[in-house]
Structure formats: C-alpha cells, structure tokens
C-alpha atoms as a PDB file:
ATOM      1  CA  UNK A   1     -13.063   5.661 -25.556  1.00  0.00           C
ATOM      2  CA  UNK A   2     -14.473   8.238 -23.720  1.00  0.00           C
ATOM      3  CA  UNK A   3     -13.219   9.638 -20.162  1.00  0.00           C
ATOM      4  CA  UNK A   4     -15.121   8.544 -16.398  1.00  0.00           C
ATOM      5  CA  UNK A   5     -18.625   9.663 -15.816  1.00  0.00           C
ATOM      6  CA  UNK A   6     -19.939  11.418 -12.276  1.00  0.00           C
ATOM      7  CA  UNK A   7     -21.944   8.097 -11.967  1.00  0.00           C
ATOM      8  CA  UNK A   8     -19.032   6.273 -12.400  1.00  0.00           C
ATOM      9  CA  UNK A   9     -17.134   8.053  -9.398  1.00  0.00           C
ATOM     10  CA  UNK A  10     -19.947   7.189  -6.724  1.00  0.00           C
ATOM     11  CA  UNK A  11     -17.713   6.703  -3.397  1.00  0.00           C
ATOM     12  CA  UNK A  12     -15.027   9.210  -4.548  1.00  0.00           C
ATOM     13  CA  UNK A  13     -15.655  12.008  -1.815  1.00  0.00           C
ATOM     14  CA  UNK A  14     -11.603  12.500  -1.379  1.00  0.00           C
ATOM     15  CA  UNK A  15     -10.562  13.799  -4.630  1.00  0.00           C
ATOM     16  CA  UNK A  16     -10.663  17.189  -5.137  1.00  0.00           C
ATOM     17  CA  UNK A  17     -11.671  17.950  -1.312  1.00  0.00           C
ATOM     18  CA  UNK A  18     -10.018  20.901  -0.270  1.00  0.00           C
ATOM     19  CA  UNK A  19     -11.380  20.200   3.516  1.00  0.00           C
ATOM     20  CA  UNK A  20      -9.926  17.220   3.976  1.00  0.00           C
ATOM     21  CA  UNK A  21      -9.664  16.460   7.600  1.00  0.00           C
ATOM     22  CA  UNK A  22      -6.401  14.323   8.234  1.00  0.00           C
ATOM     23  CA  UNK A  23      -6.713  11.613  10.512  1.00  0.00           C
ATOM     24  CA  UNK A  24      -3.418  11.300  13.064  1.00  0.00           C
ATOM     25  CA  UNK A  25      -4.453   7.697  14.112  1.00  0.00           C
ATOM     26  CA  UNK A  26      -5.072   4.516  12.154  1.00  0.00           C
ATOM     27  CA  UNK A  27      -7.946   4.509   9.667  1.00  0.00           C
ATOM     28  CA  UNK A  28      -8.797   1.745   7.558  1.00  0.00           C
ATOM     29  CA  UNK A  29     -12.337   3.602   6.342  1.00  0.00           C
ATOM     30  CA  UNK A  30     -10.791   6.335   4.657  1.00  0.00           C
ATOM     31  CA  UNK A  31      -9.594   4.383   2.032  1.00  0.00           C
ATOM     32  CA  UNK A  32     -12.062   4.733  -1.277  1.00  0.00           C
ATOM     33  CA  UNK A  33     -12.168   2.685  -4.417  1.00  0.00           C
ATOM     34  CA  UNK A  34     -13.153   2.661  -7.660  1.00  0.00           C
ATOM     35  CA  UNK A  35     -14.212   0.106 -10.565  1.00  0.00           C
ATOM     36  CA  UNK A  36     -11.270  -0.710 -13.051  1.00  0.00           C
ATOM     37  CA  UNK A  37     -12.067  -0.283 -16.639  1.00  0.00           C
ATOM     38  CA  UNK A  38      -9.397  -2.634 -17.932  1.00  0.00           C
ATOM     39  CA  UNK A  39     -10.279  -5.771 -16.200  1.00  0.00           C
ATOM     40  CA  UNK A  40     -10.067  -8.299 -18.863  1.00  0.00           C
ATOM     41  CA  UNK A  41      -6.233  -6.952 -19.056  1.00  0.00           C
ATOM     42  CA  UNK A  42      -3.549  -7.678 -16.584  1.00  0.00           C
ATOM     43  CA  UNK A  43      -1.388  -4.520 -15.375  1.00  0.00           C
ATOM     44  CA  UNK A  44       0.722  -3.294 -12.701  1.00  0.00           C
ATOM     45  CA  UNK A  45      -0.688  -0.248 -10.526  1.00  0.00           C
ATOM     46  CA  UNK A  46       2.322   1.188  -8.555  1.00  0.00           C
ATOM     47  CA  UNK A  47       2.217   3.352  -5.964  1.00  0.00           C
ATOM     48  CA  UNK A  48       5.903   4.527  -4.080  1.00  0.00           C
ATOM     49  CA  UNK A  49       4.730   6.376  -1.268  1.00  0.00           C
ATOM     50  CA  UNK A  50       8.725   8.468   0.478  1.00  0.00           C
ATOM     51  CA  UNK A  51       6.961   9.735   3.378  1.00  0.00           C
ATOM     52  CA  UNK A  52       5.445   6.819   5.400  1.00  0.00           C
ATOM     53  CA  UNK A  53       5.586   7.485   9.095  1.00  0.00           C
ATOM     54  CA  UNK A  54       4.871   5.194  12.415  1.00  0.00           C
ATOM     55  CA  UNK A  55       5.884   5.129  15.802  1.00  0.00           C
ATOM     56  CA  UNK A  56       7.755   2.298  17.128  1.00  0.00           C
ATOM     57  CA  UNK A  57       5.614   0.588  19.796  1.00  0.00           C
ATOM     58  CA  UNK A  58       8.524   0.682  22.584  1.00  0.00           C
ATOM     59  CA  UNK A  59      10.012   3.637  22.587  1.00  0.00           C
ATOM     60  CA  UNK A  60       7.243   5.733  20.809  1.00  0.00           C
ATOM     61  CA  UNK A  61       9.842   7.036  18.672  1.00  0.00           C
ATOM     62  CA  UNK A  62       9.401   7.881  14.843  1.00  0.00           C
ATOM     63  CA  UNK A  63       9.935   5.580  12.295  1.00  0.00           C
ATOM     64  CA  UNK A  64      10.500   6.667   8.743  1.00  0.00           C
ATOM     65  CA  UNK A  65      10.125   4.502   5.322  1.00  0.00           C
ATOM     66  CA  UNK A  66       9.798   4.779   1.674  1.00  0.00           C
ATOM     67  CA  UNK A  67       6.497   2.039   0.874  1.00  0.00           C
ATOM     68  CA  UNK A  68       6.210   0.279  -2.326  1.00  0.00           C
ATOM     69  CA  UNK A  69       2.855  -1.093  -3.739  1.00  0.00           C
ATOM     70  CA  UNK A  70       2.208  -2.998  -6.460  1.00  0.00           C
ATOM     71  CA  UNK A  71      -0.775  -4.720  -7.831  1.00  0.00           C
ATOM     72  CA  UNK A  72      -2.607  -6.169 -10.002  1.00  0.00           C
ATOM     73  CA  UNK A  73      -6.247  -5.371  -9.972  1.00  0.00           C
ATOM     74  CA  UNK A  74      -9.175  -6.877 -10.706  1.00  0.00           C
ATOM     75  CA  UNK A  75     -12.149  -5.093 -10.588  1.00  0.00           C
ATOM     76  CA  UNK A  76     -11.788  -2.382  -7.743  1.00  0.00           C
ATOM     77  CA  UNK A  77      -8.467  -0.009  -7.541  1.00  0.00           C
ATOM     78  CA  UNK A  78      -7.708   2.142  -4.488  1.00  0.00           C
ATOM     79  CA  UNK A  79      -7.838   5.627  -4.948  1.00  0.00           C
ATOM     80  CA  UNK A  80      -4.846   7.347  -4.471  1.00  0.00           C
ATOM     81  CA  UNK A  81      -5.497  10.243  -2.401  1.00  0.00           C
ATOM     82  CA  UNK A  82      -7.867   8.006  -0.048  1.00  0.00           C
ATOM     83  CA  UNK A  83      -4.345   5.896   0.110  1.00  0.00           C
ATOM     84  CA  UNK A  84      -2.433   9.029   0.886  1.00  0.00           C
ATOM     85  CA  UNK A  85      -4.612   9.517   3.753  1.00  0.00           C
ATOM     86  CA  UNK A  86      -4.793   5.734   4.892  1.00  0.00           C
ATOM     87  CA  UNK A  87      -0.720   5.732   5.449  1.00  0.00           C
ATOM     88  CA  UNK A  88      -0.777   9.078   6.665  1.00  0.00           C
ATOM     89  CA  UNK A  89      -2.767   8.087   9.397  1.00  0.00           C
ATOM     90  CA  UNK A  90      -0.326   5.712  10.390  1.00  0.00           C
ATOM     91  CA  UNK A  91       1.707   8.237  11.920  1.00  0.00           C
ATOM     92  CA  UNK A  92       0.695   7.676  15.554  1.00  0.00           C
ATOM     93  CA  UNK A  93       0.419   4.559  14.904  1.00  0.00           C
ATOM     94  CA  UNK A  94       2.412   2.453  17.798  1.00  0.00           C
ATOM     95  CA  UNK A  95       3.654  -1.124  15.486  1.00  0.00           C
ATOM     96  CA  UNK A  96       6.454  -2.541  14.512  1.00  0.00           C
ATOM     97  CA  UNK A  97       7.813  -2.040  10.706  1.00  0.00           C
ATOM     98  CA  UNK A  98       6.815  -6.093   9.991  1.00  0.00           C
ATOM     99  CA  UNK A  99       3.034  -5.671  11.320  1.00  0.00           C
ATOM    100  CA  UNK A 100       2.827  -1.762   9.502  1.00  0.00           C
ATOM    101  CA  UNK A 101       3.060  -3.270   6.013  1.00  0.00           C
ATOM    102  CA  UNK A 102       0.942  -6.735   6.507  1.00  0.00           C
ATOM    103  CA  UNK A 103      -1.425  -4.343   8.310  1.00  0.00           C
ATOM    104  CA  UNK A 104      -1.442  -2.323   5.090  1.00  0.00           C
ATOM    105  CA  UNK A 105      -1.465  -5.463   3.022  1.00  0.00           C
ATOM    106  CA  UNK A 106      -4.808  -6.702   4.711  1.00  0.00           C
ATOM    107  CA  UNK A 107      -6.557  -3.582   4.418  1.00  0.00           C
ATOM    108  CA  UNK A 108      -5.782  -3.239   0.787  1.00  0.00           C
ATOM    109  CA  UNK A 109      -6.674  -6.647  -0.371  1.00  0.00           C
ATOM    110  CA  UNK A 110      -9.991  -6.228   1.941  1.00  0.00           C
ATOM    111  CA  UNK A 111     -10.681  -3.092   0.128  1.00  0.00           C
ATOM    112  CA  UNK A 112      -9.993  -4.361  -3.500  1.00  0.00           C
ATOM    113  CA  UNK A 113      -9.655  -8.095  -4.061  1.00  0.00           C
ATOM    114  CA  UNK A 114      -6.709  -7.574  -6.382  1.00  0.00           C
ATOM    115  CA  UNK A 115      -5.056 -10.218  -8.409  1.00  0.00           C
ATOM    116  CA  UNK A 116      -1.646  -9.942  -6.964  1.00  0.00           C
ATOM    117  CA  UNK A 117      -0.190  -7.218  -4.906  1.00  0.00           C
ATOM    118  CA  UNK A 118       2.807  -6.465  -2.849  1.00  0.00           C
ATOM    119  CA  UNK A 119       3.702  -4.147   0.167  1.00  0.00           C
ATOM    120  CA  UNK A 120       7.414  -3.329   0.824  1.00  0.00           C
ATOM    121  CA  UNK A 121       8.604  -0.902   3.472  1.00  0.00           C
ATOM    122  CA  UNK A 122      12.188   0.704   3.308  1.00  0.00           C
ATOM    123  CA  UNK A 123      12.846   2.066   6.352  1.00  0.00           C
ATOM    124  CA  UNK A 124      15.414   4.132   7.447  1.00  0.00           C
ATOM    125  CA  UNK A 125      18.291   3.187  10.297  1.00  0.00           C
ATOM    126  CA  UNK A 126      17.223   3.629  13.731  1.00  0.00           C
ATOM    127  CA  UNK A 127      20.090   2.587  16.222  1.00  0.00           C
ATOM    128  CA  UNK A 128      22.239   1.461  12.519  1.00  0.00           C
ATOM    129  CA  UNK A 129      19.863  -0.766  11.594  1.00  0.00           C
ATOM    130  CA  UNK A 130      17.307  -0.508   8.301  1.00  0.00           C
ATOM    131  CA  UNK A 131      14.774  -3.294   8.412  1.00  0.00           C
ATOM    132  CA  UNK A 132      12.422  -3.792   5.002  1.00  0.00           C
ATOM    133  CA  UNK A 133       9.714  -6.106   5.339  1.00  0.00           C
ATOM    134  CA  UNK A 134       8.063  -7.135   1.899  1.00  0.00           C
ATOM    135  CA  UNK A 135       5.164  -9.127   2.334  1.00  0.00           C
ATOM    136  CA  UNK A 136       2.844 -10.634  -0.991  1.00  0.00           C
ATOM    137  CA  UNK A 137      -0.769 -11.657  -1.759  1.00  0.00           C
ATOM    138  CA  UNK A 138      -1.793 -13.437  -4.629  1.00  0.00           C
ATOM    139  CA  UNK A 139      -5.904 -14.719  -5.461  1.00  0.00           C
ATOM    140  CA  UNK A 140      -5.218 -18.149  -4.120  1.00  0.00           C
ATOM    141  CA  UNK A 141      -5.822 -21.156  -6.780  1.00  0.00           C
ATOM    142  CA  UNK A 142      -4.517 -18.864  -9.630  1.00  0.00           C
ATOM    143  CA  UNK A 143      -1.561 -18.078 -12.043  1.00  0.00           C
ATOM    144  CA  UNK A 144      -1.427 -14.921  -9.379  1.00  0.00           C
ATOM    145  CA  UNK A 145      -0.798 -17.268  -5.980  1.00  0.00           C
ATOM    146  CA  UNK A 146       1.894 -19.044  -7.763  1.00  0.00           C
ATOM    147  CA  UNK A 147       3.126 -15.478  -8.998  1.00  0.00           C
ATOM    148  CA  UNK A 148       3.058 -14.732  -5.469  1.00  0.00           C
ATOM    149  CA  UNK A 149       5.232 -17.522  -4.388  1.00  0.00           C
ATOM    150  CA  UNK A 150       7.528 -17.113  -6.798  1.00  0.00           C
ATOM    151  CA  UNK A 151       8.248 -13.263  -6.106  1.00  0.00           C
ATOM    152  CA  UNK A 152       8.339 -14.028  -1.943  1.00  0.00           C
ATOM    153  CA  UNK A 153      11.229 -16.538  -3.007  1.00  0.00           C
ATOM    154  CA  UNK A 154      13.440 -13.959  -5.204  1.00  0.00           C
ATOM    155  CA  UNK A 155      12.463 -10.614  -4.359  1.00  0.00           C
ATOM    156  CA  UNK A 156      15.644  -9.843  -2.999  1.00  0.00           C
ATOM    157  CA  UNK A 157      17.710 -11.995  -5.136  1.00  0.00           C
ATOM    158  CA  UNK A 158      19.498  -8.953  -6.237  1.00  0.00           C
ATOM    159  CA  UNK A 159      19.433  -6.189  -3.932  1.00  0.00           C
ATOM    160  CA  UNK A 160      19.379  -2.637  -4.625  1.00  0.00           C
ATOM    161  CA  UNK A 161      22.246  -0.223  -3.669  1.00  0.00           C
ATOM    162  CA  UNK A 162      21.554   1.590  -1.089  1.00  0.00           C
ATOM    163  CA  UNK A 163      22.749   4.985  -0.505  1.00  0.00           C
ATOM    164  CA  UNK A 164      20.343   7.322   0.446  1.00  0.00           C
ATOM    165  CA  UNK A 165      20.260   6.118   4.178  1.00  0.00           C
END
C-alpha cells in the first residue's frame, strides 16, 4: 500500500500551517475532513482531547473538561488539528456542559456522517460538583443505531475512579 497523495489531501489547509489564526469564539467551519481509506472495515477513531474550555453561560466563568470522542467512520474522518481548533474555539463560548458536547456531537456527525460516534465531557468541579454529559449517535436503521442504544444504556455501568479532580 502506498502512503496519501497531494490530490488526496484537497481541503487539508490546517495541517502543517504555521499561521494558523485561532479563533476565540465558536466555529463550526474550521473543522476539515478527509476520505477514509478503510471503509469496507469497521474501526474506532479516538480522540481524548485534556484541555477543553467554555464559559458557563451565567456566571461567565471558566469551565474546564477532559472530551472523549469516539467513532466509527464511514467515508469522511475529521482531521485532527481542524478538531483541535473547532474545541478550542469553544473557549468563549457561553453554554452549559450538556449543550457543549451535543453541540460538538452535531457538528461532527454534520461534518462526517460516521457510523457511530460518541462525545463525553469530564468536567472538572465548579462549586463541588463534576457534571459529564455523554451523548451518542448511531446511522439510524443499522447494526450502529442499535450499537448506539445499547452503549447510552451502560456507559456508565461501571464507573471510573476518579481522582484527578
């Protein structure tokens, strides 16, 4: 097999930028994609993203989280730096933690059309209090909706230890 082509990378303006201007409020149309080469193949693309910030719509004060994705692709996959700058630009971004990942959830599945993915937010205490909203998508009428139903069901069957916050 042989590596990705230039004309395979059309869209891919991100990557390898070294003038990359940050956006410090919410962009959906920085996030880029590109085709998957393994579509007859089902696999997990997982991205754990520590340094997720937001403002809390109230008080305008910082909220901090660790955010999980997962998916499944089928034939477009985000690119990761375009990501990178998608949630950073989240960071004056005035939601609460709930609407922050279905938010992200929408505009992923809008820009890919995955098989399956998730979105989970760990957030850290404000006022002693962590919230972590986890929120699914799977291509409905498939294998992948019912995948979806079944992880929204148990996906905190068995809690992780926390105690890093």
């Amino acid at each position: 097999m042989t590596g990705r082509q230039k004309e395979d990378l059309q869209g891919i303006n991100l990557l390898g930028n070294q003038n990359v201007q940050y956006d410090f409020s919410y962009n959906p149309g920085v996030l880029e994609s590109f085709e998957n080469k393994h579509p007859y193949r089902d696999y997990f693309v997982k991205f754990n993203c520590p340094e997720f910030t937001s403002l809390c719509p109230i008080t305008s004060q910082p909220d901090f989280a660790t955010i999980y994705i997962s998916y499944i692709p089928e034939i477009n996959m985000v690119e990761s730096k375009s990501l990178k700058l998608y949630l950073f630009s989240f960071r004056n971004h005035g939601d609460f933690h709930e609407d922050c990942m279905n938010i992200i959830l929408n505009d992923l599945i809008k820009l890919m059309d995955p098989r399956y993915i998730e979105v989970w937010g760990k957030f850290t205490p404000r006022g002693g209090i962590s919230i972590d909203p986890y929120t699914n998508y799977g291509k409905p009428g498939t294998k992948y909706e019912e995948m979806a139903n079944h992880r929204m069901m148990n996906h905190d069957m068995y809690p992780e230890t926390i105690n890093n916050r």
